[in-house]
Structures are given as C-alpha cells and as structure tokens.
Protein backbone atom coordinates (compact mmCIF):
# COMPACT_ATOMS: atom_id res chain seq x y z
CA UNK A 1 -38.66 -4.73 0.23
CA UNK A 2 -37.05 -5.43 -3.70
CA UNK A 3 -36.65 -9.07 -3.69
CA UNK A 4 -32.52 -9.80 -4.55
CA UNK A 5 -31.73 -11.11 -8.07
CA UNK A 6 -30.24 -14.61 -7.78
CA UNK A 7 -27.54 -15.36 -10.10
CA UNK A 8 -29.03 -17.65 -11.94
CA UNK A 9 -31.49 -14.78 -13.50
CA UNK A 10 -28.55 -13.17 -14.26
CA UNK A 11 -27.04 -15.79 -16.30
CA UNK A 12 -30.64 -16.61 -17.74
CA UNK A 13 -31.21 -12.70 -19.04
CA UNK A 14 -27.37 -12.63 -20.38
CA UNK A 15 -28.51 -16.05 -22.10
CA UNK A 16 -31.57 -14.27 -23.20
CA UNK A 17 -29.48 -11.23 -24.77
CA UNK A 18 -27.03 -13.80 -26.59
CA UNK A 19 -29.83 -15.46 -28.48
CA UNK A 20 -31.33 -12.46 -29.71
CA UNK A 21 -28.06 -11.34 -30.94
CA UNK A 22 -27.21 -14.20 -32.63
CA UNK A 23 -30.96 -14.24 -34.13
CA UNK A 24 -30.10 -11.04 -35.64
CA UNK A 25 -26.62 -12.00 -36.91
CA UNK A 26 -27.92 -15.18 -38.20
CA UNK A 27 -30.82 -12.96 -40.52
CA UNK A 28 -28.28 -10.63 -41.63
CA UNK A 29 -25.75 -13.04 -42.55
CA UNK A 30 -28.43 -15.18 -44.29
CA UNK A 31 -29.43 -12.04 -46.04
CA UNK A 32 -26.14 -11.84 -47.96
CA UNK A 33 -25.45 -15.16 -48.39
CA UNK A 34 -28.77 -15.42 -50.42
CA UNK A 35 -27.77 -12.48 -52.65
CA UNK A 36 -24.36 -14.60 -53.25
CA UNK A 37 -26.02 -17.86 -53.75
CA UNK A 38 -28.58 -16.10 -56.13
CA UNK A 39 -25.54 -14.93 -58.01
CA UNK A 40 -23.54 -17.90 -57.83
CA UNK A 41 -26.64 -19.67 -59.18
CA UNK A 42 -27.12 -17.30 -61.73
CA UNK A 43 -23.94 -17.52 -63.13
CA UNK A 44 -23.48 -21.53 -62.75
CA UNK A 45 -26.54 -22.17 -64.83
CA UNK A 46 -26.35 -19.68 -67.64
CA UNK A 47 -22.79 -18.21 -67.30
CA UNK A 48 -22.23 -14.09 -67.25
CA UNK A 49 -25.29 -14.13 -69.46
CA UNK A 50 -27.98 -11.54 -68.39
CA UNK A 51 -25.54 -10.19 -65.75
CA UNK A 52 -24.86 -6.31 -65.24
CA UNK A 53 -21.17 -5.61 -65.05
CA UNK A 54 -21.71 -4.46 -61.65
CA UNK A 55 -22.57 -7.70 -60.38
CA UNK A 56 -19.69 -9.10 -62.03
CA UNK A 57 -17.26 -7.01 -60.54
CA UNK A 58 -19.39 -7.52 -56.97
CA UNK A 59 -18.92 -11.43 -57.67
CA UNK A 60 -15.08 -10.79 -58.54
CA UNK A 61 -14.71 -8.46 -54.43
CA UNK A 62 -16.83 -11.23 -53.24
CA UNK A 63 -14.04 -13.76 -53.76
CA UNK A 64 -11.58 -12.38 -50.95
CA UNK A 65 -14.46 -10.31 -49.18
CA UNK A 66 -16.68 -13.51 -46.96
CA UNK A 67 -18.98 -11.65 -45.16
CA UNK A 68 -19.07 -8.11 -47.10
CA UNK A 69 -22.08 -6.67 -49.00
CA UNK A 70 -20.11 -5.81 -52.16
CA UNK A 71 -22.97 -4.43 -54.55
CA UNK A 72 -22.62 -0.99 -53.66
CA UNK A 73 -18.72 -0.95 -54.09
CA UNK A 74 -18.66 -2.64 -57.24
CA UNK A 75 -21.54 0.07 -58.34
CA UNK A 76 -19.01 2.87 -57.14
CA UNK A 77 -15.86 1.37 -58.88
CA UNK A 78 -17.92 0.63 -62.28
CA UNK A 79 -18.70 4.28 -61.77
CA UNK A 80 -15.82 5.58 -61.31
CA UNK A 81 -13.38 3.44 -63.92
CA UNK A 82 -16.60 3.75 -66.44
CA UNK A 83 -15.98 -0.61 -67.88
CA UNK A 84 -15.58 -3.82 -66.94
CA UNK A 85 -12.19 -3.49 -68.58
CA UNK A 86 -11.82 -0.01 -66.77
CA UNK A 87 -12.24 -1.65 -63.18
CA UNK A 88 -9.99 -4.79 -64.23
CA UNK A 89 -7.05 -2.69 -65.83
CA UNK A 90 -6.96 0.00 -62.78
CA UNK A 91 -3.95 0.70 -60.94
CA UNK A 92 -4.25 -1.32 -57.43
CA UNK A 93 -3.71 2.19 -55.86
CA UNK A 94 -6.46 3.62 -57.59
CA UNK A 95 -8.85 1.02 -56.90
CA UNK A 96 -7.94 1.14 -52.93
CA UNK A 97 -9.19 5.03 -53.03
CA UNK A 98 -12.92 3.29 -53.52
CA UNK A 99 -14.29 3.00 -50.22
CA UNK A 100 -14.51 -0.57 -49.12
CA UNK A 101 -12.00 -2.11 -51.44
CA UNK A 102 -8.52 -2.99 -49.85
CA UNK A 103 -5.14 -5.30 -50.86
CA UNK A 104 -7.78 -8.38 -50.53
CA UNK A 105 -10.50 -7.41 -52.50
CA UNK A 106 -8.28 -6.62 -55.12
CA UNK A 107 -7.14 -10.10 -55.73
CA UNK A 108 -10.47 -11.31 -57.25
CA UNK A 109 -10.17 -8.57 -60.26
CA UNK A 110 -6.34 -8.64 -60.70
CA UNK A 111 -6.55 -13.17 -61.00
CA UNK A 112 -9.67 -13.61 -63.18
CA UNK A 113 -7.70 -10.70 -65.51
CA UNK A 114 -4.56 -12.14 -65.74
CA UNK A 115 -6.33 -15.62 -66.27
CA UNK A 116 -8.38 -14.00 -68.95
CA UNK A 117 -5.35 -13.03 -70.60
CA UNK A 118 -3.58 -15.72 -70.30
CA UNK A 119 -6.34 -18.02 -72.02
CA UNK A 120 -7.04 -15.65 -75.00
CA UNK A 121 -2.98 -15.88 -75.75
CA UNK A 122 -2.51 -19.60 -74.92
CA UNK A 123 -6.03 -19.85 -77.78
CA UNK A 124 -3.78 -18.55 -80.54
CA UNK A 125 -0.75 -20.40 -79.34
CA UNK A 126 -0.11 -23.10 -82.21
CA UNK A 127 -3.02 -22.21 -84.47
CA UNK A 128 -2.72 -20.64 -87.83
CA UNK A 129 -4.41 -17.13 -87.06
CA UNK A 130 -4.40 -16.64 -90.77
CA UNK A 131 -7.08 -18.74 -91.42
CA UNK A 132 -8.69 -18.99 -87.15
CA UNK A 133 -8.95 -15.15 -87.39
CA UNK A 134 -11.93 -15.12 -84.75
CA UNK A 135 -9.01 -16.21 -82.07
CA UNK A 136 -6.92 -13.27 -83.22
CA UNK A 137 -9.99 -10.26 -82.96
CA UNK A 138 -11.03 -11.96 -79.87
CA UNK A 139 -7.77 -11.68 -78.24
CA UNK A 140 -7.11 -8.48 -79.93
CA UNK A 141 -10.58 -6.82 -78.97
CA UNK A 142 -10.12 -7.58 -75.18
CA UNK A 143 -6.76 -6.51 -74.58
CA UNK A 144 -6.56 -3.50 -76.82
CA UNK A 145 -10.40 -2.35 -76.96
CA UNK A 146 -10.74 -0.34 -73.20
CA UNK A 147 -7.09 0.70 -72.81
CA UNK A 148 -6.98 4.71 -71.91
CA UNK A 149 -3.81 5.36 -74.28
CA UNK A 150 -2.98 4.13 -77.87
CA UNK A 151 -0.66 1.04 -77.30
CA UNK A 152 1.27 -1.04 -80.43
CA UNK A 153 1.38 -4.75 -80.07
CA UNK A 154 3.22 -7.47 -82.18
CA UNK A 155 2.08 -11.00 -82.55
CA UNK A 156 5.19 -13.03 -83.66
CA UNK A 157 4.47 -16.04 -85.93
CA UNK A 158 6.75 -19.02 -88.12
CA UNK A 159 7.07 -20.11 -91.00
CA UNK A 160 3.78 -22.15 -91.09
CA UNK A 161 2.05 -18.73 -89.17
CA UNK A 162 1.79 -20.47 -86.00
CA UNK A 163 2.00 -17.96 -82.75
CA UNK A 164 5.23 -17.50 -81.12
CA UNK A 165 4.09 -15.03 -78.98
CA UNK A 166 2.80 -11.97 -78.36
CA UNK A 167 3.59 -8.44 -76.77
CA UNK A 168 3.33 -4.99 -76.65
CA UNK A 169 5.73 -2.73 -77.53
CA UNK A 170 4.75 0.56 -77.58
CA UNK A 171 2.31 2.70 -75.11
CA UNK A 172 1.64 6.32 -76.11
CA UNK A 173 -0.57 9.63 -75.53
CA UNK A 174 -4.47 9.42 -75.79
CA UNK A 175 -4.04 9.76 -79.70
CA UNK A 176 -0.91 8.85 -80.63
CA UNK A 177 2.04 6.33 -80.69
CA UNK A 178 5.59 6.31 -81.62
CA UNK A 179 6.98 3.34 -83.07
CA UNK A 180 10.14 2.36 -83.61
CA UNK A 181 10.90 0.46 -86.52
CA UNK A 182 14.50 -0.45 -85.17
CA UNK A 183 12.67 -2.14 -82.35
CA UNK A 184 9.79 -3.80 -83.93
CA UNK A 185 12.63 -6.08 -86.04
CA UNK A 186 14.86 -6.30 -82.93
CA UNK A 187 11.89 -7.78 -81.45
CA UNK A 188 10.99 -10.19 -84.43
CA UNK A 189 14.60 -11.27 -84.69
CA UNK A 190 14.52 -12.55 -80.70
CA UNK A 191 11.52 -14.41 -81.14
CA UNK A 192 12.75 -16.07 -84.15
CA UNK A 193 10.11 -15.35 -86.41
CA UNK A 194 9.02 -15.49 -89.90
CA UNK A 195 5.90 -12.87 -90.04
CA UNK A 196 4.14 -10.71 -88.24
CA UNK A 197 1.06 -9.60 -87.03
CA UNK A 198 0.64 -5.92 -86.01
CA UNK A 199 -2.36 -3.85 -84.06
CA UNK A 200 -3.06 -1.22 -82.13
CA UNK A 201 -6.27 0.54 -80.50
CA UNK A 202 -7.82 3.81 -80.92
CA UNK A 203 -9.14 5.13 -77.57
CA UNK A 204 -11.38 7.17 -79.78
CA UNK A 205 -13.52 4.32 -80.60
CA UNK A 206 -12.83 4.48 -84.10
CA UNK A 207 -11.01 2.45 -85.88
CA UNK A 208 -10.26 4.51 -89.24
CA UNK A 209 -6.89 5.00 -89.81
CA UNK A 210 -4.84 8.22 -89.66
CA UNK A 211 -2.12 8.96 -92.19
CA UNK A 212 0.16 8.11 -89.34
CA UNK A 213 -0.73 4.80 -89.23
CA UNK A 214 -0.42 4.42 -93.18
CA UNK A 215 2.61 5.91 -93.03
CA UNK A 216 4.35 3.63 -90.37
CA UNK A 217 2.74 0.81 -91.94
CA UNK A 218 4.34 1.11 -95.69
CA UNK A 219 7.71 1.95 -93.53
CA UNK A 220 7.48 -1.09 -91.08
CA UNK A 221 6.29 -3.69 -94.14
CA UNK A 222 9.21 -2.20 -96.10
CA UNK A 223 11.83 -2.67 -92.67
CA UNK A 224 10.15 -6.36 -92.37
CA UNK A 225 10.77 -7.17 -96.03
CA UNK A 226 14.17 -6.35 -95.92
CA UNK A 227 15.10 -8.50 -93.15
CA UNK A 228 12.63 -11.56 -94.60
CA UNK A 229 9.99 -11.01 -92.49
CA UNK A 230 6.54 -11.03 -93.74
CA UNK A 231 3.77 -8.78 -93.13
CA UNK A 232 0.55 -10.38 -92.70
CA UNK A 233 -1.78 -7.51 -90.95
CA UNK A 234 -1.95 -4.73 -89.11
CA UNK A 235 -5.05 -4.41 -87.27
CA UNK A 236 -6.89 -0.98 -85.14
CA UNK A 237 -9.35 -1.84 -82.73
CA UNK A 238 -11.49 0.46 -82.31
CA UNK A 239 -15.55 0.39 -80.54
CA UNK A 240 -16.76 -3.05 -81.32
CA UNK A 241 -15.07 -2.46 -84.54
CA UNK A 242 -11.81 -2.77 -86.04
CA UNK A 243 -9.88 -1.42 -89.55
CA UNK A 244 -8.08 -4.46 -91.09
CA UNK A 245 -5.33 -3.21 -93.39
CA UNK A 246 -5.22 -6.43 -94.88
CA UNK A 247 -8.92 -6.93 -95.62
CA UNK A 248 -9.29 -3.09 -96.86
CA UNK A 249 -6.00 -4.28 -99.80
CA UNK A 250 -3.75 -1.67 -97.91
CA UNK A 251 -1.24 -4.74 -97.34
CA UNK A 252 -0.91 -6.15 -100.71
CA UNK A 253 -1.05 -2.58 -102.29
CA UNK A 254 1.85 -1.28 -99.87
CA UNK A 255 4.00 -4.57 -101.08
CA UNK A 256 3.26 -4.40 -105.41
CA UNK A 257 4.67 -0.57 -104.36
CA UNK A 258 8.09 -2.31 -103.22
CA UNK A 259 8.03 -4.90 -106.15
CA UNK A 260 7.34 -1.95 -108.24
CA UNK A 261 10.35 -0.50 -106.85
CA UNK A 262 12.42 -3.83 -106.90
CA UNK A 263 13.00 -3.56 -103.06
C-alpha cells in the first residue's frame, strides 16, 4: 500500500524547487551584471577609449533598462541608424520600432545628447573662438558632421568676439539649403551682435564648396556689412574634414571686392 505524503514533504520539495530557481536566477542575473560591471570598469578607467559604438549605445539603454541584456539592441539600432550620431539624433518614434527599446530606454540616448550639446556650446560661451578655434570645429564637427540634411547655423559673437550664442537657422534637402539673408540679420540684430560666425554641413562628406555656397556667402558678408556686422567665417563640415572660407582667403577676398566697390 503507497505510503501517504505528509505535508511537511510537501513544503520541503516546494522548498527544494524555490532554491533551484533562485540558483538559476541568481547565475543569470550575475551573468549580466558582470558584462555591465566589465563595461562600467572599462569605461571608468580609460574613458570611451577602445570601446565599439555598440557598447556605447548598450551602456547609454543600460541606464533606464536594470535587468536587460542590451548588446544585441544596441547592435540592431547602430545597424539600423548606421552612427553613434545616427542612433543619438533619431526620432524617439523611430528608435521605439527597434525591438526591445521603449519610452525608458530612450532616456539614456536623448540626456547624454542633450548634455553633450549643451557642454560643447557652454565651451565657446565667453571665449574668443577667433583665436580658441579647436572649441569652435569641435562643437561644429559634432553637431553638424552626422546630420541626414544640409542645415545652416549662426554663431553670434560681440564686439571683443566672445559667443553670444548659437543656433540653427536653416534645415534643407540632402544637398541643398536655402538661406535667407533677411533672416540671418534679423537674427544677428536680436542677439545683439557685432560678428558672425557661419557653417553648415555637407551630408556628402565633402566639404568643398559649391558655387551656391560662394554665392550666398559674398551676398550674406555684403548684407552683414551693411548693417555693421562683421564676417568672421563661414565654415562646411564635411567627413572628418571641413572647408574654411576664411583660411582658403575667400573672406578677405569677398570684402577688398566691396571696398573695391566702396560698399
């Protein structure tokens, strides 16, 4: 005859089961929390050196995301937005159609971006960027160099070519902008200042100037001039590389033209 299971078997099996569960939860959690610490060791002792963007972008989901393996996702969104600065600049509804990454995951990316951007501006902020150029390519290269579409930004300085501020104006097609030189000296006017810095990117990758961008450059130094507003540079960022009007002699040729002219 089957001898009847007390209850206190019972509750030692179900004790049984528990621990073995646990065991396993314990291993897998341990698991990723290694490959976090690695990274979070990795990164405290020599900084984003010798990192793949992947892992930054994993590091960046892992922020909102505690218990998540994020490799794989941040693989699938590098993939898919091609850069670093694709994945950071994507639309929050683009990003969500990437399996795995939702409203939370998203905060990572969006903070350390607009902190990034923040930092680069508040670097130029009260500096002469005529003679601390490597502030202004800096600042330049990572806001302008990844964008999808050609976009026109100003940098506003004083008299003793300090930064004001900075912003864009314009946005355009994949290979073109239209700028408005009614607007670009509205916009010097509000910030009060007395020169100006101008750039945009080529999504191209290369830098060299079109005859479009001479020609809205002699217009927009000859609209500045007129008001009393200097010209310093105009800048296109291109692939790790940028055109500087200035440095090519574009700038000073483009004003002996109006002296020539007794504008």
């Amino acid at each position: 005859m089957p001898r009847k299971s007390s209850v206190s078997e019972y509750s030692s099996d179900a004790q049984g089961e528990t621990a073995v569960v646990q065991s396993i939860s314990k291993r897998i959690r341990h698991k990723g929390e290694g490959h976090r610490g690695r990274l979070r060791d990795k990164f405290l002792e020599s900084g984003l050196s010798g990192f793949h963007d992947y892992e930054v972008i994993e590091m960046l989901l892992t922020l909102a995301t505690p218990r998540r393996d994020c490799k794989e996702i941040a693989k699938a969104a590098l993939s898919r937005f091609k850069t670093l600065q694709g994945v950071l600049e994507a639309a929050e509804a683009s990003l969500q159609e990437i399996s795995g990454i939702g409203p939370q995951n998203i905060l990572g990316m969006k903070l350390i971006k607009a902190v990034a951007d923040r930092y680069l501006e508040k670097q130029l902020i009260q500096k002469d960027i005529i003679s601390h150029s490597k502030a202004l390519f800096d600042y330049l290269y990572y806001n302008l160099r990844d964008k999808s579409r050609e976009c026109f930004k100003i940098i506003h300085l004083d008299a003793k070519n300090q930064v004001l501020g900075t912003e864009t104006l314009f946005e355009g097609s994949l290979s073109t902008t239209a700028v408005y030189p009614r607007e670009v000296i509205q916009a010097a006017l509000n910030h009060h200042a007395a020169a100006v810095i101008f750039a945009h990117n080529h999504p191209s990758g290369d830098p060299a100037p079109s005859s479009d961008d001479m020609a809205i450059t002699r217009k927009l130094i000859f609209c500045c001039h007129i008001m009393g507003i200097t010209v310093h540079e105009h800048i296109v960022i291109g692939e790790n590389r940028y055109f500087s009007f200035a440095d090519e002699g574009y700038i000073a040729k483009m004003y002996h033209e109006m002296e020539s002219l007794n504008i």
